[in-house]
C-alpha atoms as a PDB file:
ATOM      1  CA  UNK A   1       0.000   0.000   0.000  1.00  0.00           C
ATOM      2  CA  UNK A   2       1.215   3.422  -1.069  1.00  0.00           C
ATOM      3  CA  UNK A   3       2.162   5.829   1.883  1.00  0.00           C
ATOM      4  CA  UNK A   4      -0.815   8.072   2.559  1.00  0.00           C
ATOM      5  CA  UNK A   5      -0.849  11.894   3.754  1.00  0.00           C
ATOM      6  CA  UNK A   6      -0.285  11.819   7.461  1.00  0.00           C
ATOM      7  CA  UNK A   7      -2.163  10.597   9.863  1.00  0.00           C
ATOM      8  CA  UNK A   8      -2.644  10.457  13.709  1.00  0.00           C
ATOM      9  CA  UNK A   9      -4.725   7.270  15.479  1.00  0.00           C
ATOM     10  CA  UNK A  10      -6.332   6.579  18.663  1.00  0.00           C
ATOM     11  CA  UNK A  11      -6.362   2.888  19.972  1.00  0.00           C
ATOM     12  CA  UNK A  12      -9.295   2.016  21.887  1.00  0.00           C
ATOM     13  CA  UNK A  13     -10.196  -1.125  23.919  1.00  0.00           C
ATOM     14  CA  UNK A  14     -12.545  -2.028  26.837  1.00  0.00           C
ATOM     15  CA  UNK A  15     -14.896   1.059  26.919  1.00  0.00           C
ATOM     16  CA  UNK A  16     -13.898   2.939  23.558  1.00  0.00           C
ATOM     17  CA  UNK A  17     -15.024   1.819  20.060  1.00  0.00           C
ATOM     18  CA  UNK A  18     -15.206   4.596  18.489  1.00  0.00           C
ATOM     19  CA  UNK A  19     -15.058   8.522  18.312  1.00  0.00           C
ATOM     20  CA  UNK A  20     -18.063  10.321  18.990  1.00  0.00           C
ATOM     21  CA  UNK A  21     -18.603  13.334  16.488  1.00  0.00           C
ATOM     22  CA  UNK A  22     -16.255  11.802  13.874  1.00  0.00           C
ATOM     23  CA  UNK A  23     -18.027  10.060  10.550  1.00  0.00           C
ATOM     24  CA  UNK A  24     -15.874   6.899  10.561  1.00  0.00           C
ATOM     25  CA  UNK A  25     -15.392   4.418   7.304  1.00  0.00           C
ATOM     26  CA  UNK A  26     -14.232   1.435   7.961  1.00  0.00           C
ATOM     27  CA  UNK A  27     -11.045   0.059   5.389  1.00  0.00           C
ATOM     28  CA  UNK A  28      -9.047  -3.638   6.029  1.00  0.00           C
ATOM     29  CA  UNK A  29      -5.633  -3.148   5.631  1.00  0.00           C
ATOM     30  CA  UNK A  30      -3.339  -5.772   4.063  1.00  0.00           C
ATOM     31  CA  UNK A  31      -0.104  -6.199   6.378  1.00  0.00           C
ATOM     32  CA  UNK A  32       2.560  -8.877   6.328  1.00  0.00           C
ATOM     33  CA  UNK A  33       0.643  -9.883   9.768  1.00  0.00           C
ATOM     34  CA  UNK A  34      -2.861 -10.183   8.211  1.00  0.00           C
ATOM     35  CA  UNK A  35      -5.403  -8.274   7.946  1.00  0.00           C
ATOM     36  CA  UNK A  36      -6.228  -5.495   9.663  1.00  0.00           C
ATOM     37  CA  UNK A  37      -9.480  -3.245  10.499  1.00  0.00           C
ATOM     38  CA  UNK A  38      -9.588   0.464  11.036  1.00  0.00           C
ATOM     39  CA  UNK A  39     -12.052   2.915  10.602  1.00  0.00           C
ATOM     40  CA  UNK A  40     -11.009   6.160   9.362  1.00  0.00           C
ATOM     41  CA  UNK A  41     -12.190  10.339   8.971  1.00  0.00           C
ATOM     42  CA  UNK A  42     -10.781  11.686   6.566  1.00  0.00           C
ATOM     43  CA  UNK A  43     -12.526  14.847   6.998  1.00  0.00           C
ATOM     44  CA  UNK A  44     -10.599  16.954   9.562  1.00  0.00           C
ATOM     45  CA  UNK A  45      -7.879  18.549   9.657  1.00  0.00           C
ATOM     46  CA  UNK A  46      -5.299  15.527  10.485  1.00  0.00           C
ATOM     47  CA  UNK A  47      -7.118  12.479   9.218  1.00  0.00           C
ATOM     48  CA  UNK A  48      -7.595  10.054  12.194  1.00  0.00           C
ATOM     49  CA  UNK A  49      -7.620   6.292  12.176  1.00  0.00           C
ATOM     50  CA  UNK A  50      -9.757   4.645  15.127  1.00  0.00           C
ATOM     51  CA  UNK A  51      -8.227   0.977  15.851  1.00  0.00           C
ATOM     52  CA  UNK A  52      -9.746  -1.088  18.372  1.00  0.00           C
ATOM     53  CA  UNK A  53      -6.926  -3.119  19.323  1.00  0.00           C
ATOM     54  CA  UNK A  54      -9.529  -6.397  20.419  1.00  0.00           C
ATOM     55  CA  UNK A  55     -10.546  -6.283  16.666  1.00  0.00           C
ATOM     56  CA  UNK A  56     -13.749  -4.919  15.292  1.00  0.00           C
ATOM     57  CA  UNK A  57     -15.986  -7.458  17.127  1.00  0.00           C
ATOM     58  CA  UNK A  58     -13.811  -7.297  20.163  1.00  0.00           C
ATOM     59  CA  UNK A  59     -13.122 -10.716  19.223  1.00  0.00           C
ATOM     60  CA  UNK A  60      -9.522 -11.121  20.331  1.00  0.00           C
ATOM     61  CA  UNK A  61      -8.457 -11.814  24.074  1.00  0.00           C
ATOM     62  CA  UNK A  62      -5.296  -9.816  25.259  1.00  0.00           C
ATOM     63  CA  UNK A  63      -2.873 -12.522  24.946  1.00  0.00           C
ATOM     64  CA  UNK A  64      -4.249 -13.441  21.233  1.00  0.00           C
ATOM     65  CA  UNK A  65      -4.196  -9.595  19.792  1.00  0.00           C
ATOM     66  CA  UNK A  66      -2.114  -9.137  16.630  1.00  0.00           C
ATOM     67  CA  UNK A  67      -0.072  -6.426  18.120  1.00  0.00           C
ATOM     68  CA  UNK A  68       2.405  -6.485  15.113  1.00  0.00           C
ATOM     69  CA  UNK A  69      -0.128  -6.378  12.400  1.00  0.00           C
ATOM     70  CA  UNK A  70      -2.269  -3.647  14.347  1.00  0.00           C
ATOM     71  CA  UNK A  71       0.669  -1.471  14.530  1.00  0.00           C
ATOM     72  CA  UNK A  72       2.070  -2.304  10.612  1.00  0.00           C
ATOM     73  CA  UNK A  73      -1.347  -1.321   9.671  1.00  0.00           C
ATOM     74  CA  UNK A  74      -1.258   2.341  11.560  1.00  0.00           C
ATOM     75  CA  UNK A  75       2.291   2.674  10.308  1.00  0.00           C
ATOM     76  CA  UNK A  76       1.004   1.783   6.189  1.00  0.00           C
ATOM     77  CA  UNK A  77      -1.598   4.444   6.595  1.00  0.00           C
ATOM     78  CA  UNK A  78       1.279   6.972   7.158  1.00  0.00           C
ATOM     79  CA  UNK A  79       0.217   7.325  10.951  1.00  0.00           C
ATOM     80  CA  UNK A  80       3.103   9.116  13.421  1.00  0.00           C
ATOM     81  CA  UNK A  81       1.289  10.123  15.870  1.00  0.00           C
ATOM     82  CA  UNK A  82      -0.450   7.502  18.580  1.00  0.00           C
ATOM     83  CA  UNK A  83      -2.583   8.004  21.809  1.00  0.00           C
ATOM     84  CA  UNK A  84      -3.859   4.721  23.083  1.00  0.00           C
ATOM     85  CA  UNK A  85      -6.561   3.907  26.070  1.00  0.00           C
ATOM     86  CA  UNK A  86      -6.097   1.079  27.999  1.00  0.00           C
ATOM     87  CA  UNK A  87      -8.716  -0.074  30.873  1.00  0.00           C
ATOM     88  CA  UNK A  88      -7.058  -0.827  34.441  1.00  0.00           C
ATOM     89  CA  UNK A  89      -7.208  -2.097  37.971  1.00  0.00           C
ATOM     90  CA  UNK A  90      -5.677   0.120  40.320  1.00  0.00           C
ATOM     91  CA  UNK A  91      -2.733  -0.716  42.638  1.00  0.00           C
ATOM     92  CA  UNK A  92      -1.642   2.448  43.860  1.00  0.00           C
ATOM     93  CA  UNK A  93      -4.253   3.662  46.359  1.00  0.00           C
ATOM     94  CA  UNK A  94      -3.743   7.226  44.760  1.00  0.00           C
ATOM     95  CA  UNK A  95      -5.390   6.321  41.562  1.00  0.00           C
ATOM     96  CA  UNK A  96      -9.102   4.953  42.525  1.00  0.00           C
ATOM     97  CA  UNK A  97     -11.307   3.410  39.984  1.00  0.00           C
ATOM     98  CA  UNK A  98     -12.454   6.522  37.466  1.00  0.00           C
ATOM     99  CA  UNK A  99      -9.058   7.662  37.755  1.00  0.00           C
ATOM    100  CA  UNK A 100      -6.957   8.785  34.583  1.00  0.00           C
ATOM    101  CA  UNK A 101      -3.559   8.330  34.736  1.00  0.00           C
ATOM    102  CA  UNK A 102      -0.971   9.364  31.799  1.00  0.00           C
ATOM    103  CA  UNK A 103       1.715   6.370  31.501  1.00  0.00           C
ATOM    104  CA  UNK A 104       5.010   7.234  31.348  1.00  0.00           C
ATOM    105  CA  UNK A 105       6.803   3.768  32.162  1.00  0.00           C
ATOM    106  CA  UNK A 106       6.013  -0.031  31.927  1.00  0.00           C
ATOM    107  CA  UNK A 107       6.683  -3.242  33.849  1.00  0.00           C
ATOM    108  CA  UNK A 108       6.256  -6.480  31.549  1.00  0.00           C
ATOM    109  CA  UNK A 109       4.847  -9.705  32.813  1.00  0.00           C
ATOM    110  CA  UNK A 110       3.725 -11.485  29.467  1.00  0.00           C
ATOM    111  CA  UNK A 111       4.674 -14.505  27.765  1.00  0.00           C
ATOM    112  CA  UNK A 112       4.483 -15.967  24.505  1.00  0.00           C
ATOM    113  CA  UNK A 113       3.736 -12.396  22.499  1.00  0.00           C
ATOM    114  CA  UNK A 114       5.437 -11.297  19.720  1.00  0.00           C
ATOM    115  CA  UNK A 115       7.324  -9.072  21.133  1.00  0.00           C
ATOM    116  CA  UNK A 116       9.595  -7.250  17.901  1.00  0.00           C
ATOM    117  CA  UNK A 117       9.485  -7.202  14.338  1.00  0.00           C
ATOM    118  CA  UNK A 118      13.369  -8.078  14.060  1.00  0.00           C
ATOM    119  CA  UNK A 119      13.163 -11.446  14.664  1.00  0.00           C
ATOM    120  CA  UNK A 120      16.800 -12.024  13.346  1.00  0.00           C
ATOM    121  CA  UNK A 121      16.601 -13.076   9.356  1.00  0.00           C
ATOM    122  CA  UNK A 122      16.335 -10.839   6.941  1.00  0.00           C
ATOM    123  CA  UNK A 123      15.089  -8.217   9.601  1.00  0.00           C
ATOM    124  CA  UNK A 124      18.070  -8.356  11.740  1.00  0.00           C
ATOM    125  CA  UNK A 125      18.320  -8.016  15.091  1.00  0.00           C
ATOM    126  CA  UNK A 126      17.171  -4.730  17.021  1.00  0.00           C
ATOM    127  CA  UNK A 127      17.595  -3.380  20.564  1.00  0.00           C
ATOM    128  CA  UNK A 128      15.096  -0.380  20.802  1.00  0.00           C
ATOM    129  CA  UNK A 129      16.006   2.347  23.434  1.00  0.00           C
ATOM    130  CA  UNK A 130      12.827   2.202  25.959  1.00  0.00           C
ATOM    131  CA  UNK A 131      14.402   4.877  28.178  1.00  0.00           C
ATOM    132  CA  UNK A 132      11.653   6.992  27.357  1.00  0.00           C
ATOM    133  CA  UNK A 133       8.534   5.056  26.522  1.00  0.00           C
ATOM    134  CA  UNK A 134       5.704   7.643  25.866  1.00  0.00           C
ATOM    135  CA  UNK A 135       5.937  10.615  24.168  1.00  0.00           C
ATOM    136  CA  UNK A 136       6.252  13.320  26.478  1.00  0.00           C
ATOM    137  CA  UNK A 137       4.955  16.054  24.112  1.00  0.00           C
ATOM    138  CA  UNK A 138       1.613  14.176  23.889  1.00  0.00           C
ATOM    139  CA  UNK A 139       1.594  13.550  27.565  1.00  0.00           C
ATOM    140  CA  UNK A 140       2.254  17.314  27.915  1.00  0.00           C
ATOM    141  CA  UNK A 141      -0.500  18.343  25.607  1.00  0.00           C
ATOM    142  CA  UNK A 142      -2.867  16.048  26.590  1.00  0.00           C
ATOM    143  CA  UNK A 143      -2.300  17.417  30.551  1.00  0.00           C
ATOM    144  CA  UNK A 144      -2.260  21.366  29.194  1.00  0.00           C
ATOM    145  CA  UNK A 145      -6.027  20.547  27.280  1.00  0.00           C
ATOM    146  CA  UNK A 146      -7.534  18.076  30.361  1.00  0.00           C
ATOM    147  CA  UNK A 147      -9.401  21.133  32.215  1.00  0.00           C
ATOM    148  CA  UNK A 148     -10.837  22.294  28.930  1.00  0.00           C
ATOM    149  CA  UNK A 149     -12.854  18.800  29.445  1.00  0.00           C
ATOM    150  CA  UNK A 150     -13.153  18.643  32.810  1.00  0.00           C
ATOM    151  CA  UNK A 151     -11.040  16.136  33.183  1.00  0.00           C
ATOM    152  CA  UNK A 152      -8.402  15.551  36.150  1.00  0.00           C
ATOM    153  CA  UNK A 153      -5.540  13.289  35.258  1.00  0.00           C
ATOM    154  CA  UNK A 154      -2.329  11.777  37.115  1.00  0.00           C
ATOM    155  CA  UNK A 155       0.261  12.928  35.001  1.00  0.00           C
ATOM    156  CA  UNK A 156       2.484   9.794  36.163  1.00  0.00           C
ATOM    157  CA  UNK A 157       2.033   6.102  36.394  1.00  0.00           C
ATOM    158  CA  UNK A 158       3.640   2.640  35.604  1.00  0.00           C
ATOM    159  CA  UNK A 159       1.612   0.093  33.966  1.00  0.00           C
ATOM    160  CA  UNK A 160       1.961  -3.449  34.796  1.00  0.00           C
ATOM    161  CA  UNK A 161       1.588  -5.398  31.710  1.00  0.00           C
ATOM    162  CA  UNK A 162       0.471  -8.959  32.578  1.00  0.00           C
ATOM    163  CA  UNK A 163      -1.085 -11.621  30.346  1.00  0.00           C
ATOM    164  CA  UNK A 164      -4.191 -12.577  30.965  1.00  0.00           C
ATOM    165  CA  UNK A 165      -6.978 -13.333  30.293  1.00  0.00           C
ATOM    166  CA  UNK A 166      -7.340 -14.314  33.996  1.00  0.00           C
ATOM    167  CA  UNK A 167      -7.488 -11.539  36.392  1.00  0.00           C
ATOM    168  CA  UNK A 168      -4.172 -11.177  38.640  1.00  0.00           C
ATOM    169  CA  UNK A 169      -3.896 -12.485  42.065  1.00  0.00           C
ATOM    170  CA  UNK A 170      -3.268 -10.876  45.561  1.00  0.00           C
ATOM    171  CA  UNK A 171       0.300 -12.047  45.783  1.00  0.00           C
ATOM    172  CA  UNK A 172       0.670 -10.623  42.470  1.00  0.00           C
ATOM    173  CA  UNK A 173      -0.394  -7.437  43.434  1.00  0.00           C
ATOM    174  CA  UNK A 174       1.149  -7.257  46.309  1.00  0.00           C
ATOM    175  CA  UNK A 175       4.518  -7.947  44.448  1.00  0.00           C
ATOM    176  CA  UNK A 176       3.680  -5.456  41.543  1.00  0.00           C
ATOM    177  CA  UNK A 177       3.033  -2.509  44.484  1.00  0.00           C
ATOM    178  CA  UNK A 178       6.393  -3.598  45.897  1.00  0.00           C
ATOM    179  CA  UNK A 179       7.993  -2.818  41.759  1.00  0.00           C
ATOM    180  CA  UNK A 180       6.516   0.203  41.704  1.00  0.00           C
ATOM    181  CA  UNK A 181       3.385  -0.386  39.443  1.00  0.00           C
ATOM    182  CA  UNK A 182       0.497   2.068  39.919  1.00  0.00           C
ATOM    183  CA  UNK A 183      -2.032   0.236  37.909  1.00  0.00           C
ATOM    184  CA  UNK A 184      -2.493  -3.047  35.951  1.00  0.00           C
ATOM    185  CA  UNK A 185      -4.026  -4.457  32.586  1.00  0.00           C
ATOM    186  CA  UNK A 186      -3.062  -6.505  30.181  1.00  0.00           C
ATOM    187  CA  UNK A 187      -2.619  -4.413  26.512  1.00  0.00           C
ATOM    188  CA  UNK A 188      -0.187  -2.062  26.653  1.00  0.00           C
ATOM    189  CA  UNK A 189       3.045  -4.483  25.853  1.00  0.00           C
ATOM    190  CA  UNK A 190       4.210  -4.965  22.854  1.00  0.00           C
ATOM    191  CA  UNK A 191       2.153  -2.129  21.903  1.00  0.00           C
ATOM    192  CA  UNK A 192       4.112   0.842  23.135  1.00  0.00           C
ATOM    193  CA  UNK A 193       7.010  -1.347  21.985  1.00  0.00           C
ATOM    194  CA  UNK A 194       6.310  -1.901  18.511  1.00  0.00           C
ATOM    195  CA  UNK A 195       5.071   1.534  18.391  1.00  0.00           C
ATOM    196  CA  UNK A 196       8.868   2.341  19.056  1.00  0.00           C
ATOM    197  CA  UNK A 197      10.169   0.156  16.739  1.00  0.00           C
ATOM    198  CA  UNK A 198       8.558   2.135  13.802  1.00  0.00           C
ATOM    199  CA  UNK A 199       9.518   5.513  14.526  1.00  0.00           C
ATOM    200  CA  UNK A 200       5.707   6.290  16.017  1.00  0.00           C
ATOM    201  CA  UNK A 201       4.957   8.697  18.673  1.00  0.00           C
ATOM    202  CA  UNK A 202       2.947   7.269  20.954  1.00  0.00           C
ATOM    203  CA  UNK A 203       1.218   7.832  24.656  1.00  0.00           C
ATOM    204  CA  UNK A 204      -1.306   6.482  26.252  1.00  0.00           C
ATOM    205  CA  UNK A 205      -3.800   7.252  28.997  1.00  0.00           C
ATOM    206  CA  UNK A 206      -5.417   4.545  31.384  1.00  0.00           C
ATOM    207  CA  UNK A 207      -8.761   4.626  33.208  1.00  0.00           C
ATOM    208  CA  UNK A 208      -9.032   2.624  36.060  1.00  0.00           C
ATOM    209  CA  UNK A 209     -12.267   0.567  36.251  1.00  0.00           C
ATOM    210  CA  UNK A 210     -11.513  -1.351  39.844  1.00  0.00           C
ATOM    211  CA  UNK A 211      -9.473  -2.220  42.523  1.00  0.00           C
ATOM    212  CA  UNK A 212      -6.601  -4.829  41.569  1.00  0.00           C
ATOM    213  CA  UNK A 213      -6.826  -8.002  43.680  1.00  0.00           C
ATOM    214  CA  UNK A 214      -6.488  -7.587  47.148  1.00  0.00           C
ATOM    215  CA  UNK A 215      -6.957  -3.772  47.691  1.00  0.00           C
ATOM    216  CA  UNK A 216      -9.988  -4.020  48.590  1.00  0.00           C
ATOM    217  CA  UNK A 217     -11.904  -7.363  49.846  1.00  0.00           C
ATOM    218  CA  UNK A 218     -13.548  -8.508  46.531  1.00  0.00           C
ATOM    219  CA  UNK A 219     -13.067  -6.927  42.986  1.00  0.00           C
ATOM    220  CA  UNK A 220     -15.656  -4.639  41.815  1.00  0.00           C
ATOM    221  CA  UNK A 221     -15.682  -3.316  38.373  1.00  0.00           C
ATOM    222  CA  UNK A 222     -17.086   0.203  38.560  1.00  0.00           C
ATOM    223  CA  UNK A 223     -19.851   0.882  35.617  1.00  0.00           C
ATOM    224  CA  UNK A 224     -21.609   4.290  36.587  1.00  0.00           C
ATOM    225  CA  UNK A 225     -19.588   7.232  35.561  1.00  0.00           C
ATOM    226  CA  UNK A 226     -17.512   5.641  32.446  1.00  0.00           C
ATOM    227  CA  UNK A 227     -19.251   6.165  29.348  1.00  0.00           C
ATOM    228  CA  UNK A 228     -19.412   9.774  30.258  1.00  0.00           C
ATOM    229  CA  UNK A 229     -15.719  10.214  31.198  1.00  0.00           C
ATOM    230  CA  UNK A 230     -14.690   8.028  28.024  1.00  0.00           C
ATOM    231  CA  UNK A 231     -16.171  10.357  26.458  1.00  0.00           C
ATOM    232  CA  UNK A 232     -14.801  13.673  27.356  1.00  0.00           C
ATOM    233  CA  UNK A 233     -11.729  11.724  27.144  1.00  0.00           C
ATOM    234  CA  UNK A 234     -11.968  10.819  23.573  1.00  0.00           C
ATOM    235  CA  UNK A 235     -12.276  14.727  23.079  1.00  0.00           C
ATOM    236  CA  UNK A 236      -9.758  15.194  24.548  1.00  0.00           C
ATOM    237  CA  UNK A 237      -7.567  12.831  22.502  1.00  0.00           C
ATOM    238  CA  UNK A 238      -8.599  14.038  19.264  1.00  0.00           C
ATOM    239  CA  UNK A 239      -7.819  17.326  20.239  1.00  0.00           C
ATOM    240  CA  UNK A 240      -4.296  16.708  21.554  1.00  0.00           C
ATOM    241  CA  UNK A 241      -3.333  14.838  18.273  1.00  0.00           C
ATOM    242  CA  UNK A 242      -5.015  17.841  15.965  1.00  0.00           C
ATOM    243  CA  UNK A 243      -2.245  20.316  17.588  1.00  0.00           C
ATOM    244  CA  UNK A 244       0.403  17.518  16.267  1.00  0.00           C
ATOM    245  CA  UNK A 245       1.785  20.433  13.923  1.00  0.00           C
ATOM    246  CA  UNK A 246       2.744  22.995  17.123  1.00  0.00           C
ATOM    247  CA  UNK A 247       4.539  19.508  18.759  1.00  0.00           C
ATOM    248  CA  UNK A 248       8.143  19.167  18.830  1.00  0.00           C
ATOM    249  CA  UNK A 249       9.397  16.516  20.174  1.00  0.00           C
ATOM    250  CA  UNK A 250      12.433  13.721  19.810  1.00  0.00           C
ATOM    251  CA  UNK A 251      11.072  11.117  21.201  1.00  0.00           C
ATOM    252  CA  UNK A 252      11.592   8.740  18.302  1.00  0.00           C
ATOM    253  CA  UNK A 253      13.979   5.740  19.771  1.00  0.00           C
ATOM    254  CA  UNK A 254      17.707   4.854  18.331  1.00  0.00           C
ATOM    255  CA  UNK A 255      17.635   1.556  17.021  1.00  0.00           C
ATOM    256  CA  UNK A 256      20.611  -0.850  17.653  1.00  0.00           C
ATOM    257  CA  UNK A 257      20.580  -3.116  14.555  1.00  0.00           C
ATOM    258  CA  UNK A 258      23.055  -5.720  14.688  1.00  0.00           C
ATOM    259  CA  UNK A 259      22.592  -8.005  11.345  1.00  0.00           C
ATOM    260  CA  UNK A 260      23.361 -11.956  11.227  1.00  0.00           C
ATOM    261  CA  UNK A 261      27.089 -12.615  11.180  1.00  0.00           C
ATOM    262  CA  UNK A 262      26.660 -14.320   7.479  1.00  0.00           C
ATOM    263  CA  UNK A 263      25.636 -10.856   6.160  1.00  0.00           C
ATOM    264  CA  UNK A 264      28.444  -8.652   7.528  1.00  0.00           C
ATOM    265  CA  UNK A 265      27.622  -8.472  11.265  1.00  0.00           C
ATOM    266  CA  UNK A 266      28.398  -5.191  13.167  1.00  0.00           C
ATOM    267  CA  UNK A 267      26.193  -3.203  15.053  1.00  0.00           C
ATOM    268  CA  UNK A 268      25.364   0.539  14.012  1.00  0.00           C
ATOM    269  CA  UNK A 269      22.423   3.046  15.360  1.00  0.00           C
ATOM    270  CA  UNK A 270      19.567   3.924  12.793  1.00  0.00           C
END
């Protein structure tokens, strides 16, 4: 597929299928990973492709989401700029359920996920630097525009990446507190990886929807309030990646490509 004009994207999950006010179309996009669904508006001023990482039916379980192809598919539609949603528990007693909280560092507990697109080969290998894993210009903007919604958002937090689909357990917890995690789900790795990987700018904002396991006596997930505050949030969003142009940031990661040794070997930053 040809490169397109640029875009920017909002993934959405648990909670957030779409973007109110926008007139989406959907389009499948052919990537060396499958096949992808998005739903794009064209009309505004930055084009913006909706992905709902679970597929269009929310069909795919965390652990089963094709990560890769979701992000090959933003990257072929000539996206570069990313802000993701991702539904939490809490851990950190700061951030109770409704809470919004701005990532700005991960802890990974999954297994089994693709977790790269240089999986040695003709790719290479690759050692992304993760010393900065969301863009703090988004982040920035996205705090500087929250009152204009109403919105009050922790402008901190680590996410705890684990790999479901099973909920976590008390000891868990208990040892993810101790790491420093603030709140846990099950999405946001290899996203904000494989974001990296392609040059992408990309942030992400969780909401928390209930206590992780053993907070509080029994897991509650909280219902009344969300719709609304998903959707001042998805203004919010859309507004953050429309003032893309006034952004400067260098965010983008050096990549550390080291090629098989039958090709030349070496290792040299890109």
């Amino acid at each position: 597929m040809p490169q397109q004009q640029e875009r920017v994207a909002i993934i959405g999950g648990t909670g957030i299928t779409g973007i109110p006010g926008l007139p989406l179309v959907e389009e499948t996009v052919k990537t060396p990973y499958g096949r992808v669904t998005v739903s794009i508006a064209e009309a505004t001023p930055h084009p913006v492709v909706f992905l709902n990482r679970h597929g269009p039916n929310r069909q795919n379980p965390p652990h089963t989401i094709n990560y890769r192809g979701n992000i090959t598919a933003l990257k072929m539609l000539g996206v570069q700029r990313v802000i993701a949603t991702n539904a939490v528990g809490s851990i950190n007693r700061e951030m109770s359920p409704k809470s919004l909280v701005i990532l700005d560092d991960y802890l990974d507990f999954t297994t089994g996920r693709h977790l790269t697109f240089f999986d040695g080969g003709k790719t290479g290998h690759a050692y992304t630097d993760m010393s900065v894993p969301c863009c703090p210009a988004l982040r920035q903007r996205m705090l500087d525009l929250a009152s204009e919604f109403n919105l009050s958002i922790h402008p901190h937090g680590t996410y705890v990446c684990t790999n479901g689909p099973h909920l976590e357990t008390p000891a868990e917890v208990r040892m993810f507190r101790m790491l420093g995690g603030d709140v846990v789900g099950m999405t946001g790795i290899p996203e904000v990886t494989l974001a990296h990987e392609l040059g992408m700018h990309y942030a992400s904002v969780a909401y928390s929807i209930n206590w992780a396991a053993g907070i509080e006596s029994k897991i509650e997930i909280v219902h009344e309030g969300i719709p609304e505050l998903l959707t001042r949030l998805s203004a919010l969003m859309l507004k953050a990646l429309k003032a893309a142009d006034a952004m400067e940031c260098t965010c983008a990661s050096p990549i550390y490509m080291v090629y098989p040794a039958q090709e030349g070997g070496g290792m040299y930053k890109i």
